[in-house]
Protein backbone atom coordinates (compact mmCIF):
# COMPACT_ATOMS: atom_id res chain seq x y z
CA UNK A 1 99.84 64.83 -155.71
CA UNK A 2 101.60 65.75 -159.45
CA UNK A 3 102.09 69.55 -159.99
CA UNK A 4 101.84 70.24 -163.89
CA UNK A 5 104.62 71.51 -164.80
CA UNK A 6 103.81 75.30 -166.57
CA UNK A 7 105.29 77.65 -164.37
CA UNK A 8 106.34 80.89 -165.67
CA UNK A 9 106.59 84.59 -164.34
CA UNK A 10 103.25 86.07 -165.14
CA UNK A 11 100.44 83.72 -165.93
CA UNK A 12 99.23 80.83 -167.59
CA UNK A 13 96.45 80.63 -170.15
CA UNK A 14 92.84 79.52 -168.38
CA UNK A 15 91.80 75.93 -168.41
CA UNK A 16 95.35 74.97 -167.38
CA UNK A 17 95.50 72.51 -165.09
CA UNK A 18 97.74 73.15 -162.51
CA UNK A 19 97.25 70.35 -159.54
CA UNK A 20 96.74 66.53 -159.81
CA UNK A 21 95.47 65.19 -156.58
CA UNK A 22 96.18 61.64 -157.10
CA UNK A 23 95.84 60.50 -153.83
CA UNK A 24 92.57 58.58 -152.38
CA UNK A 25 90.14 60.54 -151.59
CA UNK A 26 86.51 59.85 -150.49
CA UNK A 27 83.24 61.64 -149.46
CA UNK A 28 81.98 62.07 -146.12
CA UNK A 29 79.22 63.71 -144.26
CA UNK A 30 79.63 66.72 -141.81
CA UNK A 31 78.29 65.63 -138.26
CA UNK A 32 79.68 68.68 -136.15
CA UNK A 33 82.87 71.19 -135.83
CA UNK A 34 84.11 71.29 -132.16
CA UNK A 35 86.58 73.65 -133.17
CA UNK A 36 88.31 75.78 -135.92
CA UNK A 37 90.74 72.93 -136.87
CA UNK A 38 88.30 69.75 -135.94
CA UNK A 39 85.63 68.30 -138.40
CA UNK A 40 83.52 64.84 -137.34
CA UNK A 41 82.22 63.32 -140.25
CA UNK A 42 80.78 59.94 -140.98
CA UNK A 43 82.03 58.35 -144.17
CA UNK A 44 79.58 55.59 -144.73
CA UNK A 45 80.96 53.37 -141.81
CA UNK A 46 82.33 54.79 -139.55
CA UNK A 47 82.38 58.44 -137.62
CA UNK A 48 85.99 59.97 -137.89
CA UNK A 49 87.87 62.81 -136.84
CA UNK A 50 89.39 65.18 -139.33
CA UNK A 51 91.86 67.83 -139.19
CA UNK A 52 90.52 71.10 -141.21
CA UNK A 53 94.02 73.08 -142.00
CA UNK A 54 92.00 76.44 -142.97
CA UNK A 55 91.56 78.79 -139.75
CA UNK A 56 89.08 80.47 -141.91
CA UNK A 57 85.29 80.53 -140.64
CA UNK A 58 84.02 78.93 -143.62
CA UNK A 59 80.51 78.99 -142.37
CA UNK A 60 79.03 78.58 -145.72
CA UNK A 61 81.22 74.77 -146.17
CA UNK A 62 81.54 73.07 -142.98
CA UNK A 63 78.21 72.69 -141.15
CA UNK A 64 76.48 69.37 -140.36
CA UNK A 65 74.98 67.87 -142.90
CA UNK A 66 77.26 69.10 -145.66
CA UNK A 67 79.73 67.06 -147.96
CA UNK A 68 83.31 67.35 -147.65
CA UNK A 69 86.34 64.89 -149.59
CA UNK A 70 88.55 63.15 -146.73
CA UNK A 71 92.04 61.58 -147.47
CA UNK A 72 94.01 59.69 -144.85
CA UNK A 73 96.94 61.71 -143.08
CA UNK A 74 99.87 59.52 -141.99
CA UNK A 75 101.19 60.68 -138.89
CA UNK A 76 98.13 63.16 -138.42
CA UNK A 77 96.69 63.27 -134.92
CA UNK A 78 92.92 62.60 -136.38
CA UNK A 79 94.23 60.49 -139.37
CA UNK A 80 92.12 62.08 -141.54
CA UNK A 81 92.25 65.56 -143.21
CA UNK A 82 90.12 67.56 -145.32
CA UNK A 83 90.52 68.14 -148.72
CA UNK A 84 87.89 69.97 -149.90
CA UNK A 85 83.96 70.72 -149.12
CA UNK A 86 80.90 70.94 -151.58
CA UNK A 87 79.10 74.58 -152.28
CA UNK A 88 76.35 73.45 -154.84
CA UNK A 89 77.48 71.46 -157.76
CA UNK A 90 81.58 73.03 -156.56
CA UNK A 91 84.11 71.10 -155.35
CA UNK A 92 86.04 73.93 -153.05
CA UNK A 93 89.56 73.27 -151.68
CA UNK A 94 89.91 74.14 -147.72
CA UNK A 95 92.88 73.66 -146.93
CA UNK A 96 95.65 76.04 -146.88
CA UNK A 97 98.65 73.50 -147.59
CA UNK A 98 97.93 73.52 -151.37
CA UNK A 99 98.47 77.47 -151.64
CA UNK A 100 101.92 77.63 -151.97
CA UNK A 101 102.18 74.86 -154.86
CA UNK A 102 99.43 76.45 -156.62
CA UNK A 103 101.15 79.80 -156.49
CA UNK A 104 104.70 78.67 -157.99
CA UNK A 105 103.11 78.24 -161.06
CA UNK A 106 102.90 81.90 -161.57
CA UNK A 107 106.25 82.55 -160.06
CA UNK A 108 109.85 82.54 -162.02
CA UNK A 109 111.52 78.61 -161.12
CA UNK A 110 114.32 80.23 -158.72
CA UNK A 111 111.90 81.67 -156.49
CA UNK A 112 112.62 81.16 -152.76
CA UNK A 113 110.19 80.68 -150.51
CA UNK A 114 109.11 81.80 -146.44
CA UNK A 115 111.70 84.25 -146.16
CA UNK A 116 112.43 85.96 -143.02
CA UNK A 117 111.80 89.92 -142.87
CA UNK A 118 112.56 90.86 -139.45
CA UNK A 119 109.79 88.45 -137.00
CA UNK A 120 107.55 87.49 -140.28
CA UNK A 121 108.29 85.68 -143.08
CA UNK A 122 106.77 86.52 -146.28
CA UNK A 123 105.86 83.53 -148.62
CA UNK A 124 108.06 84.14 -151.66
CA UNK A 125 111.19 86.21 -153.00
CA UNK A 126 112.71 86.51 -156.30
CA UNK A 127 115.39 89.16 -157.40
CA UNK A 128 114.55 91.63 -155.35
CA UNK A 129 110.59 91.24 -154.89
CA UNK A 130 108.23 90.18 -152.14
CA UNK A 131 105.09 88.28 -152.12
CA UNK A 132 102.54 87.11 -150.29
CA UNK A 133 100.12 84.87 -150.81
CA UNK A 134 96.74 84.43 -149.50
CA UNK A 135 93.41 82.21 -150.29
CA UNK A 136 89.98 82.65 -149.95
CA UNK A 137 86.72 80.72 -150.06
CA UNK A 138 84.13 83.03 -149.05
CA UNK A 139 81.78 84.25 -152.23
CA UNK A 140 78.90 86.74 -151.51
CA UNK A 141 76.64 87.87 -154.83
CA UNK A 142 79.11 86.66 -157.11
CA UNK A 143 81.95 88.78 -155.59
CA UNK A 144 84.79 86.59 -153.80
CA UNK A 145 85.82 88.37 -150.48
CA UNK A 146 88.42 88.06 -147.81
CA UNK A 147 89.21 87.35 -145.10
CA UNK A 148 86.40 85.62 -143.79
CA UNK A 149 87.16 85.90 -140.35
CA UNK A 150 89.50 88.56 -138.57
CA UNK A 151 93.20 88.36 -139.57
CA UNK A 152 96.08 90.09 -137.71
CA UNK A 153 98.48 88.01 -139.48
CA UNK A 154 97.29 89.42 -142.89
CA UNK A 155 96.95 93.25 -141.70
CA UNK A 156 100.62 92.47 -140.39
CA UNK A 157 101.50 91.15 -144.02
CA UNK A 158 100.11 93.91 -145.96
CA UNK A 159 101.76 96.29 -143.91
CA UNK A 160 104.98 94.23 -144.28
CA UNK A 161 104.77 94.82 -148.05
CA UNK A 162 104.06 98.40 -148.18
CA UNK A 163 106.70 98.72 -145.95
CA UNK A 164 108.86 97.26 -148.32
CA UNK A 165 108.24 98.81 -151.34
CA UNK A 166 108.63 101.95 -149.46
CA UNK A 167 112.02 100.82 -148.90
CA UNK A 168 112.91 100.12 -153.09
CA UNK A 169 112.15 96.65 -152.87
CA UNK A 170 109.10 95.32 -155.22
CA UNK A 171 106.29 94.18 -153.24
CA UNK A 172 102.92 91.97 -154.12
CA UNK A 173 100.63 90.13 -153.04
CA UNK A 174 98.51 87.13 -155.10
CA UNK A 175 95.05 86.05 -153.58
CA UNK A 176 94.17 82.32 -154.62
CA UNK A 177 90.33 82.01 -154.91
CA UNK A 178 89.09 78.66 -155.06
CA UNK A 179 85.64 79.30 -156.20
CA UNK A 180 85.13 79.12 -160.20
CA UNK A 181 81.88 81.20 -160.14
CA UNK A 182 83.29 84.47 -158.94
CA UNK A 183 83.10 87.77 -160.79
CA UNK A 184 85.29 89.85 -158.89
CA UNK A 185 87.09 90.03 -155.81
CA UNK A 186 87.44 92.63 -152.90
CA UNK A 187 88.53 93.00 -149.40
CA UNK A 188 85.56 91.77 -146.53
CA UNK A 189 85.43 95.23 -145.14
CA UNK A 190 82.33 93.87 -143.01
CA UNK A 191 84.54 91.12 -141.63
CA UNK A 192 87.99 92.86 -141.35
CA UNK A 193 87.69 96.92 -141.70
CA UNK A 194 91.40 97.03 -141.16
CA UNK A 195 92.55 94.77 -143.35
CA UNK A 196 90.31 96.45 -145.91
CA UNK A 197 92.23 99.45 -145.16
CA UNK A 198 95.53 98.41 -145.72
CA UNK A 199 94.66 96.38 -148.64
CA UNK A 200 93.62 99.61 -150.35
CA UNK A 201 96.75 101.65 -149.22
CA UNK A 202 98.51 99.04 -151.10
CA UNK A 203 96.80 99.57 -154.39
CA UNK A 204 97.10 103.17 -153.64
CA UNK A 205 100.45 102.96 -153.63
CA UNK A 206 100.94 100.88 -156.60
CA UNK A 207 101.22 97.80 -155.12
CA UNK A 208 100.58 94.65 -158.10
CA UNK A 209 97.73 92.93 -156.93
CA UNK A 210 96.90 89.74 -158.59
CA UNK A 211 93.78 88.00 -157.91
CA UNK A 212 93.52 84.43 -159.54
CA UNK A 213 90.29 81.75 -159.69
CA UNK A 214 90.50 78.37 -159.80
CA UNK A 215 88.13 74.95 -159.85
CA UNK A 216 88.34 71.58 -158.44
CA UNK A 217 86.46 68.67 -159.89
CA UNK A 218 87.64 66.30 -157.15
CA UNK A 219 91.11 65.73 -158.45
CA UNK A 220 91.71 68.27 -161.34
CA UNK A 221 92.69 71.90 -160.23
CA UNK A 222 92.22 74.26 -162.69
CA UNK A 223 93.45 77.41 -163.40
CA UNK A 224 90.12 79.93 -164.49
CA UNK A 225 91.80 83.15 -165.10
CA UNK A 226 92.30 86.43 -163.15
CA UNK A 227 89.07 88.21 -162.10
CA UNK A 228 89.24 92.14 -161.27
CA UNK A 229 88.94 94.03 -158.07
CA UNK A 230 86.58 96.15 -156.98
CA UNK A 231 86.53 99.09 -154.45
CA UNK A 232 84.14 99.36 -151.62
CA UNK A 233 81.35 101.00 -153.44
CA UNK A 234 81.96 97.92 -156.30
CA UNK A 235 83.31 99.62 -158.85
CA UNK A 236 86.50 98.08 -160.74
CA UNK A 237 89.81 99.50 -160.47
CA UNK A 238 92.53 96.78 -161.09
């Protein structure tokens, strides 16, 4: 794996690439999910167990019969992990370990990162500011949404932040979207009503919210450009 080297504090122009995956990767086919973290696939020889590091749903990528890219994990319980699964003619990254990396490219160099705030730890600091970082896969009629499945963690997070910035520090949070055709993003109110909740008390309170879009060709991961957010009756506000 190569991270490009073009961080800097607020963004970077679109079409940057940001990620090299140089590693091998290869295709396989989706036979069954026993649980959140477990994918059996069959790669053309052989059927072979794969760890999934998203504890997202992601109900509309990994089902049986869809693709996903595999690379060998040393050390990893299944020795295999997944990469990334197909949606159309989309490459979409699954799994969470290539979040933070992504994010330091919009982040000053110095920036520290999982930094202890009483129990939690929030992903990065610099100076005086907190962020968090999440990622989402989940598109519904062109809108990217999260979470896709109920998050305590991230209700815990936001109300971390707002706690925070109550308290004079700075405070925001950057969602990572790995799906090139979205047009917007907001909060799965469907999924996660309280997370909704807080995510909009955070904008209410002035809270930067930065929601970023990205695409992966199979080793290339691009940088597409912030997309807007929407409230819960669709209209833009940030």
């Amino acid at each position: 794996m190569v991270l490009i080297n073009t961080a800097i504090f607020n963004d970077i122009p679109a079409g940057t690439v940001v990620m090299d995956m140089d590693f091998p990767m290869a295709e396989a086919r989706i036979i069954d999910r026993p649980n959140r973290f477990l994918v059996v696939a069959h790669n053309g020889k052989e059927e072979i167990r794969c760890h999934l590091h998203d504890p997202g749903r992601l109900k509309e990528l990994i089902y049986p019969g869809n693709t996903v890219l595999i690379r060998q994990q040393a050390g990893a319980k299944t020795g295999y992990s997944v990469t990334a699964a197909r949606a159309g003619s989309q490459w979409v990254i699954t799994d969470t370990r290539f979040h933070h990396p992504i994010a330091r490219h919009f982040l000053p160099p110095d920036v520290r990162s999982e930094v202890r705030v009483g129990n939690h730890r929030i992903d990065f600091m610099y100076g005086d500011t907190y962020l968090e970082v999440k990622g989402g896969t989940l598109l519904e009629n062109g809108i990217a949404v999260f979470p896709d499945a109920p998050t305590t963690r991230g209700r815990d997070h936001l109300r971390l932040l707002l706690q925070l910035m109550l308290q004079g520090y700075g405070a925001e949070l950057m969602v990572l979207m790995f799906r090139r055709d979205a047009t917007a993003f907001m909060p799965n109110s469907r999924t996660d009503p309280d997370f909704s909740r807080e995510f909009y008390r955070c904008l209410d309170a002035g809270m930067p919210v930065r929601v970023l879009k990205f695409a992966f060709d199979g080793l290339h991961v691009t940088y597409c450009g912030r997309i807007p957010v929407l409230d819960e009756h669709g209209n833009r506000i940030h």
